[in-house]
C-alpha atoms as a PDB file:
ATOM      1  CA  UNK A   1      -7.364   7.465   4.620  1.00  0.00           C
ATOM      2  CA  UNK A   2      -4.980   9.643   6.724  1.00  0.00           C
ATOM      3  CA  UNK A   3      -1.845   8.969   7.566  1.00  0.00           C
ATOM      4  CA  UNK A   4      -1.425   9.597  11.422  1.00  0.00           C
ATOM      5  CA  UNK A   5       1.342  12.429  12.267  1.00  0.00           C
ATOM      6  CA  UNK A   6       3.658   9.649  13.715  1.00  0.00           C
ATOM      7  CA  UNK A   7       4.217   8.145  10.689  1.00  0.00           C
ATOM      8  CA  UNK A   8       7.372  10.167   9.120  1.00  0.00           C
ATOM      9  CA  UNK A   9       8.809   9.197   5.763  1.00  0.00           C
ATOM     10  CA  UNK A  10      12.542   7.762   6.079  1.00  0.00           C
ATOM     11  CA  UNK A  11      15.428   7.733   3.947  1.00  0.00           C
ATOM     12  CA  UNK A  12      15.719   3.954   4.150  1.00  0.00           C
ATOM     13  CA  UNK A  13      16.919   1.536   1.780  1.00  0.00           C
ATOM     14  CA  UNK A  14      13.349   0.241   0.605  1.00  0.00           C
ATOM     15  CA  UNK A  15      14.875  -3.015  -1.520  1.00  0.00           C
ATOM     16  CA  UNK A  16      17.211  -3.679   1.416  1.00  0.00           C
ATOM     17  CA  UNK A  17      14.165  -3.301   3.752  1.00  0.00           C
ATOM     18  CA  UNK A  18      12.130  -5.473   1.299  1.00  0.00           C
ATOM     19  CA  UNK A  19      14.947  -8.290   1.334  1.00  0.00           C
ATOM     20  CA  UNK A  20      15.307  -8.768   5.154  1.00  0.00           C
ATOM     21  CA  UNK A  21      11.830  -9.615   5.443  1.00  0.00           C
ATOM     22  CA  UNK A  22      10.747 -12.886   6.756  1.00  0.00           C
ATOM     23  CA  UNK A  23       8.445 -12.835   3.901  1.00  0.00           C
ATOM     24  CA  UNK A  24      10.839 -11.617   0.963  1.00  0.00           C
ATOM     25  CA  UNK A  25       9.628 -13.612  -1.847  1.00  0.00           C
ATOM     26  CA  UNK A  26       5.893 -12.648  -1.030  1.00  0.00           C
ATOM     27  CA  UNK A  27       7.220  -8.655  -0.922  1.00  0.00           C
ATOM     28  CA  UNK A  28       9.530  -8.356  -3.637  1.00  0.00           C
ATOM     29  CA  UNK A  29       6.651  -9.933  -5.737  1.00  0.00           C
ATOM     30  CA  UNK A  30       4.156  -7.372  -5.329  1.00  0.00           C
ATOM     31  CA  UNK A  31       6.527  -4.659  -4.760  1.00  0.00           C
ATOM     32  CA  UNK A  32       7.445  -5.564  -8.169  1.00  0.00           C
ATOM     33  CA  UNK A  33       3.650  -5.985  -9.669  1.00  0.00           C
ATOM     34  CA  UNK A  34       2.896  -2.337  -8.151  1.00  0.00           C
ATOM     35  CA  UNK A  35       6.132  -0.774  -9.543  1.00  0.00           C
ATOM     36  CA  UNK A  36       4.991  -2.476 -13.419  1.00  0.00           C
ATOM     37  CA  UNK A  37       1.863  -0.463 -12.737  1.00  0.00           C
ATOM     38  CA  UNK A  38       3.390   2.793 -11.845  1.00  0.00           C
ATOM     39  CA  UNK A  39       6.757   2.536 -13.705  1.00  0.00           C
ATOM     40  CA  UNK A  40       9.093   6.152 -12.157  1.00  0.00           C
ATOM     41  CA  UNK A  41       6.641   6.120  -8.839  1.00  0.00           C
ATOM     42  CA  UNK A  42       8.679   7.106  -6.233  1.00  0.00           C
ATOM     43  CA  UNK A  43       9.275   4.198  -3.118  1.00  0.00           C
ATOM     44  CA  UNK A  44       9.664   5.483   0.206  1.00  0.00           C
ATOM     45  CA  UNK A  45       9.462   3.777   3.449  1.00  0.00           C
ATOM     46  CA  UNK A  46       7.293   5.159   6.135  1.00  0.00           C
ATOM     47  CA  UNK A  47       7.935   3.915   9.673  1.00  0.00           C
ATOM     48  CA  UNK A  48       6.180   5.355  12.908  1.00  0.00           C
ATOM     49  CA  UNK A  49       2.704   4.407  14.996  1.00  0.00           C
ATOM     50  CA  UNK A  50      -0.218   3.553  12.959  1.00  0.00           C
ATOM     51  CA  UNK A  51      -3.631   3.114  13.346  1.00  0.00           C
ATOM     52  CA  UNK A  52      -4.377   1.294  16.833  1.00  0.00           C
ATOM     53  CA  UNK A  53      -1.041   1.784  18.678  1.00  0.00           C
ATOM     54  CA  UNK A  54       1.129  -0.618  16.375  1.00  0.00           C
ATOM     55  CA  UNK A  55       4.777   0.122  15.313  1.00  0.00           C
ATOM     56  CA  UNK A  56       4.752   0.046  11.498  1.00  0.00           C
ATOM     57  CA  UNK A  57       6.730   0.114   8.304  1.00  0.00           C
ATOM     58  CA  UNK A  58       4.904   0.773   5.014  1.00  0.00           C
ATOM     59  CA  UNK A  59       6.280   0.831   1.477  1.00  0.00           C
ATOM     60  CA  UNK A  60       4.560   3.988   0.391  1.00  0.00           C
ATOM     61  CA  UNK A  61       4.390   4.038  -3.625  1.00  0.00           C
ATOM     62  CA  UNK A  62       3.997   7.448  -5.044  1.00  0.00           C
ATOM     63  CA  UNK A  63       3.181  10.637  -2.830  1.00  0.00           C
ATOM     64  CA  UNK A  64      -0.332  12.360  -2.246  1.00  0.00           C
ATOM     65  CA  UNK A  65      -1.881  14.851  -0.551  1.00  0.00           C
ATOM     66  CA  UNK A  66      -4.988  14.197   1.620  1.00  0.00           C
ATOM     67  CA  UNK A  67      -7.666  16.408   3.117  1.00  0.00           C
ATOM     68  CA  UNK A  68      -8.395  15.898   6.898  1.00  0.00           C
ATOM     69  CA  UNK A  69     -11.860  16.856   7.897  1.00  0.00           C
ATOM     70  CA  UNK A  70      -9.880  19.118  10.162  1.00  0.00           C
ATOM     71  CA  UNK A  71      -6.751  20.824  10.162  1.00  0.00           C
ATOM     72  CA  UNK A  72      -3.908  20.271   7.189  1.00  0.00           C
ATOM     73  CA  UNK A  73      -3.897  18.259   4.727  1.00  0.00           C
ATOM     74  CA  UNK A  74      -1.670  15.193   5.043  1.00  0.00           C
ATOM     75  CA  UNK A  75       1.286  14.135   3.102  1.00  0.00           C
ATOM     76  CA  UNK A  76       0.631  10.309   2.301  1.00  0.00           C
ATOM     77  CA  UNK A  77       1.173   7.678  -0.136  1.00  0.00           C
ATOM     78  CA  UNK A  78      -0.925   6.623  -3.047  1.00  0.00           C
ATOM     79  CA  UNK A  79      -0.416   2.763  -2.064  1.00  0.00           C
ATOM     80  CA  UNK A  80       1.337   1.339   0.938  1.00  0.00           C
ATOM     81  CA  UNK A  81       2.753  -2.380   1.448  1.00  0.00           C
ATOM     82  CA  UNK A  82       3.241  -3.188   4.977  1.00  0.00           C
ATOM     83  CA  UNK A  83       3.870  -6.977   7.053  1.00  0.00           C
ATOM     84  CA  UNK A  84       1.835  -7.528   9.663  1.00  0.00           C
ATOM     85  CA  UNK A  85       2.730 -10.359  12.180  1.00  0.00           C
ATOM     86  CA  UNK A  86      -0.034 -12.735  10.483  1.00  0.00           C
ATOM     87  CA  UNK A  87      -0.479 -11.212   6.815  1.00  0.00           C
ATOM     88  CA  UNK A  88       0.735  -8.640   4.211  1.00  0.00           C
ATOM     89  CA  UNK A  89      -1.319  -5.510   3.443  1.00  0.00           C
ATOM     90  CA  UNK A  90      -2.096  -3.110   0.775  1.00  0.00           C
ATOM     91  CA  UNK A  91      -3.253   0.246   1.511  1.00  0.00           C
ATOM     92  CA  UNK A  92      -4.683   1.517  -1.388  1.00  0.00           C
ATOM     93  CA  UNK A  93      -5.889   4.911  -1.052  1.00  0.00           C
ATOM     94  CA  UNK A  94      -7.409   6.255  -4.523  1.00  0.00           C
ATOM     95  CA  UNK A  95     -10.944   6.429  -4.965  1.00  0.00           C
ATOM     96  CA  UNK A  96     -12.817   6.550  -8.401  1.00  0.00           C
ATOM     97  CA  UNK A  97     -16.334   6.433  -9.122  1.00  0.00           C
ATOM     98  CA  UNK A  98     -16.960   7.024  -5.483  1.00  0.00           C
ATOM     99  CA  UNK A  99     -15.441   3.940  -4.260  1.00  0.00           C
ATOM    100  CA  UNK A 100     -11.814   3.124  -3.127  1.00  0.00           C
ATOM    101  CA  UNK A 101      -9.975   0.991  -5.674  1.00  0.00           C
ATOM    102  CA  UNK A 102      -9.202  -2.005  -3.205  1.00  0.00           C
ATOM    103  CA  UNK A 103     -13.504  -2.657  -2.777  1.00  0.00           C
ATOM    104  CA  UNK A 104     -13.826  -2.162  -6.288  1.00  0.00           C
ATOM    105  CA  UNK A 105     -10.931  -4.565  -7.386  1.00  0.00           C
ATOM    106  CA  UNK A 106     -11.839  -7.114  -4.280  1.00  0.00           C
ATOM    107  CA  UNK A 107     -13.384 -10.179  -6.388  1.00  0.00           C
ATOM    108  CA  UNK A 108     -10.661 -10.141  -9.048  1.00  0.00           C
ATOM    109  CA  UNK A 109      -7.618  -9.862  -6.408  1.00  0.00           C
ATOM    110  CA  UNK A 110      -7.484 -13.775  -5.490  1.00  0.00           C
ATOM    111  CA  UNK A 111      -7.801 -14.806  -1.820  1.00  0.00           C
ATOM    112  CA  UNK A 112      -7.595 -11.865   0.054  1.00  0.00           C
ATOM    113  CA  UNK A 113      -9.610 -10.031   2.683  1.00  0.00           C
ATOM    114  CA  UNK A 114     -10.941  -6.313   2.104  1.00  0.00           C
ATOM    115  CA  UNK A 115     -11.832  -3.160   4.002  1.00  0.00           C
ATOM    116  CA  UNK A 116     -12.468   0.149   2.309  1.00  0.00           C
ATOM    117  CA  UNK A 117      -9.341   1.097   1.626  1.00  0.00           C
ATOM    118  CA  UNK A 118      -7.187  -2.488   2.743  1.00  0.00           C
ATOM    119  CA  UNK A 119      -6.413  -5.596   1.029  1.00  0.00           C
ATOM    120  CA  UNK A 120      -4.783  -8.318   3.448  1.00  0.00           C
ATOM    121  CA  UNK A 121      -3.856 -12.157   1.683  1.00  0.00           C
ATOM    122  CA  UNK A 122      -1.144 -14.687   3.479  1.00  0.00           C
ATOM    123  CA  UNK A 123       0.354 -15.866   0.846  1.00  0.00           C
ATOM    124  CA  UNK A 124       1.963 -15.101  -2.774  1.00  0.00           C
ATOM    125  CA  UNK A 125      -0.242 -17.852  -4.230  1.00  0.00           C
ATOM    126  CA  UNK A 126      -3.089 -16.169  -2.664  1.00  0.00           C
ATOM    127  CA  UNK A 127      -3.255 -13.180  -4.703  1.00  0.00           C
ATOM    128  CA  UNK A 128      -3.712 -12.298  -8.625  1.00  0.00           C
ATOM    129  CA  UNK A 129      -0.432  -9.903  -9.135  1.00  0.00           C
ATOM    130  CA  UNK A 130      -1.655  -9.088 -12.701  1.00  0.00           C
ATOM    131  CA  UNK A 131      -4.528  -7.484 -10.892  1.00  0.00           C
ATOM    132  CA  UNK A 132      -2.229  -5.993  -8.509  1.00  0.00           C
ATOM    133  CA  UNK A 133      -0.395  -4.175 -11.441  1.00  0.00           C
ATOM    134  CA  UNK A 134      -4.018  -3.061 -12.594  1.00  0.00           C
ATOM    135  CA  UNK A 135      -5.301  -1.762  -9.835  1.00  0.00           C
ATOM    136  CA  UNK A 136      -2.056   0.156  -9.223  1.00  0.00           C
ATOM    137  CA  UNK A 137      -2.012   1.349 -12.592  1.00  0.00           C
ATOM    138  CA  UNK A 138      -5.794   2.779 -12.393  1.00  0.00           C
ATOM    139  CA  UNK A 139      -4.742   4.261  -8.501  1.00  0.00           C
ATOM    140  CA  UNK A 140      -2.334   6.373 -10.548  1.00  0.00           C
ATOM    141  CA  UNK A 141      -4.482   7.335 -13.766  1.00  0.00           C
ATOM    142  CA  UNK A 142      -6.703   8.856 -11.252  1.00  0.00           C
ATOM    143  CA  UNK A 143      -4.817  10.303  -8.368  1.00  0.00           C
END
């Protein structure tokens, strides 16, 4: 999963960023679960147009380089936490055994949705944040 090129890394405050959201106590949780699995990870947020036309900001969590099918390679995150205007998602792109973490942690995560690479839940009793510190600790073991 490739960033698009209008998505540029920015030097903004990522805990301010974090606290002004409508949905602070939800995003300071699993900001908090994904730093305990990758304790010295650098945060950065990402702001620009994502995937289908929408103006985003992402918490990226640790940086990675990705191969494009064509052209460069991409500078990306490892995980990403972004609000959308219904639910909060994780972009979780590290694969091992062949399959991206989020599909292979989907059943243990709580009540959340899942794509390939996505993990979308509502709520902060929705989701298993033990898990969440897992599955981020395994995303950097094998990035």
């Amino acid at each position: 999963m490739a960033g698009p090129d209008s998505m540029r890394r920015t030097d903004d405050d990522v805990d301010a960023f974090l606290a002004a959201s409508p949905r602070a106590e939800l995003l300071v949780a699993v900001d908090a679960a994904l730093r305990a699995g990758m304790p010295g990870v650098s945060r950065t947020l990402w702001r620009g147009v994502f995937w289908g036309g929408t103006e985003q900001a992402i918490v990226g969590y640790g940086d990675i380089s990705q191969p494009r099918p064509r052209g460069e390679d991409v500078e990306w995150f490892l995980i990403g936490l972004a609000e959308q205007k219904g639910h909060v998602s994780l972009y979780v792109n590290a694969v091992a055994d062949g399959a991206y973490l989020a599909h292979r942690y989907a059943d243990r995560l709580g009540k959340v949705r899942t794509g390939a690479a996505a993990v979308t839940f509502r709520r902060l009793e929705d989701l298993d944040l033990a898990v969440v510190t897992e599955m981020a600790r395994e995303a950097l073991a094998v990035s």
